[in-house]
C-alpha atoms as a PDB file:
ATOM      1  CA  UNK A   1     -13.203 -74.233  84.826  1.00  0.00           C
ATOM      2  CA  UNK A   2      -9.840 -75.554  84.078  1.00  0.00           C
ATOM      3  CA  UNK A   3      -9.196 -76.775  80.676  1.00  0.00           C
ATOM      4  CA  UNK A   4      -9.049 -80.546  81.304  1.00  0.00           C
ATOM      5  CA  UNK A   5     -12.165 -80.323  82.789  1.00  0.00           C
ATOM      6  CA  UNK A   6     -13.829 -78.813  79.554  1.00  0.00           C
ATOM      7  CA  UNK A   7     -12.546 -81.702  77.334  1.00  0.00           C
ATOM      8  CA  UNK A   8     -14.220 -84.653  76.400  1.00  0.00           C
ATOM      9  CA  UNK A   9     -13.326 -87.945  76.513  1.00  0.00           C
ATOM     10  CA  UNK A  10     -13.206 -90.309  73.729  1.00  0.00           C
ATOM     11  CA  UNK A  11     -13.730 -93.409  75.297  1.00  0.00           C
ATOM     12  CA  UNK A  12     -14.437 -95.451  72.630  1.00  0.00           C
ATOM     13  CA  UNK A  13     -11.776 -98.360  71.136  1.00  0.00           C
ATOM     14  CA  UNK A  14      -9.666 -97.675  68.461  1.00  0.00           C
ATOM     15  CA  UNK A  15      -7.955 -99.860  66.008  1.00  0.00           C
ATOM     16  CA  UNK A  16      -4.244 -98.446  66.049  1.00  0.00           C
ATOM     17  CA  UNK A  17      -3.286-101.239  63.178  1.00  0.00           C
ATOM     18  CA  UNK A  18      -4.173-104.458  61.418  1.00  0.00           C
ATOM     19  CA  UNK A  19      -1.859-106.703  60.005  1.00  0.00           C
ATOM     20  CA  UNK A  20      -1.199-110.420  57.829  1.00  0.00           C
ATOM     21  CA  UNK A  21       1.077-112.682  56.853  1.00  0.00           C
ATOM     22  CA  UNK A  22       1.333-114.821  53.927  1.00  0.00           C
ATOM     23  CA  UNK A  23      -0.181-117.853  55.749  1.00  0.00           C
ATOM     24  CA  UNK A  24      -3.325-116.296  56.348  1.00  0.00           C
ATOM     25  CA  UNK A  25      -3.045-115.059  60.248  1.00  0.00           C
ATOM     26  CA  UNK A  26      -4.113-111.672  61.044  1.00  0.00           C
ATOM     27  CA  UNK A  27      -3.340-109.653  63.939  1.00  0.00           C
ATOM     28  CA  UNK A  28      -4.572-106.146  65.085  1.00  0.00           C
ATOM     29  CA  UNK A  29      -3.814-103.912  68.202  1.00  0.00           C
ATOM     30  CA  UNK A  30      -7.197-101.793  70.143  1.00  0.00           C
ATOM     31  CA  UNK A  31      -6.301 -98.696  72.128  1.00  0.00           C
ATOM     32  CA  UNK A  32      -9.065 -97.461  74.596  1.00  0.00           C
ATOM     33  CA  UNK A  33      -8.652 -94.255  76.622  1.00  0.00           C
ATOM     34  CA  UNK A  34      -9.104 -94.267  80.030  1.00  0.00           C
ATOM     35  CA  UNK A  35      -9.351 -91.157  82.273  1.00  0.00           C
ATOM     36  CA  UNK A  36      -5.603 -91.324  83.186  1.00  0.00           C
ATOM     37  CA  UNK A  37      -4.330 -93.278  80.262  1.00  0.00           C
ATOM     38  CA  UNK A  38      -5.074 -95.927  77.930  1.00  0.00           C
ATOM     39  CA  UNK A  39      -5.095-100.101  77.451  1.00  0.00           C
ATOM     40  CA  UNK A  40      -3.893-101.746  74.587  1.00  0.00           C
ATOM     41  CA  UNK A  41      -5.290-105.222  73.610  1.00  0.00           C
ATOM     42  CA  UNK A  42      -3.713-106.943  70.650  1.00  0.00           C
ATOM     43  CA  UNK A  43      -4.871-110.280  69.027  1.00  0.00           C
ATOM     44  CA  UNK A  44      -4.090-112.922  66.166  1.00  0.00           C
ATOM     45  CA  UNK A  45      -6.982-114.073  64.475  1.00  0.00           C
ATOM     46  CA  UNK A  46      -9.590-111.713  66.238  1.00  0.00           C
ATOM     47  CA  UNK A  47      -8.254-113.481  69.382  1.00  0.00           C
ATOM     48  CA  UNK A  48      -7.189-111.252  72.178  1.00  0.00           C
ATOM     49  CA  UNK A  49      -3.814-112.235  73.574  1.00  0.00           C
ATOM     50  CA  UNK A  50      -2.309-109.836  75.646  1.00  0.00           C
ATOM     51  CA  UNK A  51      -2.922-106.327  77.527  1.00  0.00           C
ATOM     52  CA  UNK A  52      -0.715-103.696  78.599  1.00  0.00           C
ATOM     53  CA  UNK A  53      -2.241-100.559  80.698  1.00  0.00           C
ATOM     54  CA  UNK A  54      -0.365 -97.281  80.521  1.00  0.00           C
ATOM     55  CA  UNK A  55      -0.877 -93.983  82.206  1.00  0.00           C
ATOM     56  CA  UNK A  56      -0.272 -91.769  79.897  1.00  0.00           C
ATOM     57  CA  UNK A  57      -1.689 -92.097  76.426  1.00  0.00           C
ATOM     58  CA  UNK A  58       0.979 -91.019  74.488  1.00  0.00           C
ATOM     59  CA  UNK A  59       3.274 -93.593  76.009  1.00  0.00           C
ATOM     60  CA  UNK A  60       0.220 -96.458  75.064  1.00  0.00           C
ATOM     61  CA  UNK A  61       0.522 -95.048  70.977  1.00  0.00           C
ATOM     62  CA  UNK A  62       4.521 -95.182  71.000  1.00  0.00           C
ATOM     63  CA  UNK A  63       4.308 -98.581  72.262  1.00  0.00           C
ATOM     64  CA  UNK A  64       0.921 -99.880  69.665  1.00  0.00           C
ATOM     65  CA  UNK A  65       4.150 -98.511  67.328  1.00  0.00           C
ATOM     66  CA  UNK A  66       6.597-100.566  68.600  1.00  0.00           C
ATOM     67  CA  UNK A  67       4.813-103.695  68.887  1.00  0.00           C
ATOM     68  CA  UNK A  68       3.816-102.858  64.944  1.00  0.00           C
ATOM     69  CA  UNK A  69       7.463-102.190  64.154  1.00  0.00           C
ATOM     70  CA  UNK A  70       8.234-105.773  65.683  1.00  0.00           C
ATOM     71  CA  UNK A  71       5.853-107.285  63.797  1.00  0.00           C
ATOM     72  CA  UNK A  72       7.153-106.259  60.300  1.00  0.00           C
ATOM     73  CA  UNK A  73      10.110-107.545  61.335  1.00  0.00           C
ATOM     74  CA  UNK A  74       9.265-110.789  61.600  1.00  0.00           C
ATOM     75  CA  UNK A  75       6.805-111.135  58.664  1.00  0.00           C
ATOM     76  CA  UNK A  76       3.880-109.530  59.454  1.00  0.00           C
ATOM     77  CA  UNK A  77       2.890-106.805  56.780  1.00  0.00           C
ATOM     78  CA  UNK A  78      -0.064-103.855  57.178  1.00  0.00           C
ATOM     79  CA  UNK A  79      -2.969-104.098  55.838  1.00  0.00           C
ATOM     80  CA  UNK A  80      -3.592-101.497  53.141  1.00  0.00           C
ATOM     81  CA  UNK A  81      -6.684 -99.388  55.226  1.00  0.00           C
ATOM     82  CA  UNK A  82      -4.294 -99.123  57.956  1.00  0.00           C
ATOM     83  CA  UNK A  83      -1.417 -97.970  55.738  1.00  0.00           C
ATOM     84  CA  UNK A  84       0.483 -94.982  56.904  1.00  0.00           C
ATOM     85  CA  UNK A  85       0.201 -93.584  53.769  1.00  0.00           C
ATOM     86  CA  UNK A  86      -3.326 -93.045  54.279  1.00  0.00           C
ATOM     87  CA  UNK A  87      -5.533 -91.904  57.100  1.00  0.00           C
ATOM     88  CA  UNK A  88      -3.809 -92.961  60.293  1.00  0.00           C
ATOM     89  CA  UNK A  89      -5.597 -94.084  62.991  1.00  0.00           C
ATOM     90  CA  UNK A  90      -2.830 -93.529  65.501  1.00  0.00           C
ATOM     91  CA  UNK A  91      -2.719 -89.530  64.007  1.00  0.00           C
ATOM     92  CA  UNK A  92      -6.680 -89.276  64.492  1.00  0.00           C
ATOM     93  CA  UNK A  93      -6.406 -90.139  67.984  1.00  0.00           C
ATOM     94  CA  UNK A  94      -3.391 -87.978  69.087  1.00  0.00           C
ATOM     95  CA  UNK A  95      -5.605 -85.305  67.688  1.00  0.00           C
ATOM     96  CA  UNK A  96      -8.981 -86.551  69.931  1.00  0.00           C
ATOM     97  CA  UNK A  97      -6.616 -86.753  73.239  1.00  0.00           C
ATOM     98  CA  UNK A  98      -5.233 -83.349  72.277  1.00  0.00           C
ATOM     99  CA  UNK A  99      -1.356 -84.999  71.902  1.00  0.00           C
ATOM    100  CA  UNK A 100      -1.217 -83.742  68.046  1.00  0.00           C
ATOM    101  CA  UNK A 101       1.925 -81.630  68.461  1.00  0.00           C
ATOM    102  CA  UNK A 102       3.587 -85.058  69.997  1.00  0.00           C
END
């Protein structure tokens, strides 16, 4: 059995970040895996507003960290579960699609 064959799946969505601003928008990015790749969904105020499909799933998580970076940029600021300086969500799922040395 080849090895790609023996691993599951995770197929269910997963917040990659959530983020505010001062005037009381929020905005959050949803990564699900697909079986060659991943979509990302982001939305302001639990609204989705765009899509972006990807074939490869680390590709999909460097982007969900771009679009994050951009954010901050422009005002947005992380909210303090998704904080890098705790558990990251981005981290747990490298490890479930087997991209942790990435």
């Amino acid at each position: 059995m080849r090895e790609s064959d023996s691993r599951s799946v995770y197929s269910e969505p997963t917040v990659l970040w959530r983020m505010h601003r001062t005037d009381g928008l929020s905005s959050h990015a949803v990564i699900s895996l697909r079986a060659h790749g991943a979509t990302v969904v982001w939305f302001i105020n639990d609204r989705p507003v765009g899509s972006r499909e990807f074939d490869d799933v680390a590709r999909a998580l460097g982007w969900g960290d771009q679009m994050q970076a951009q954010n901050w940029t422009v005002g947005w600021r992380t909210v303090p579960e998704y904080d890098e300086r705790r558990v990251s969500p981005q981290r747990d799922l490298r490890n479930r699609a087997g991209l942790d040395s990435q």
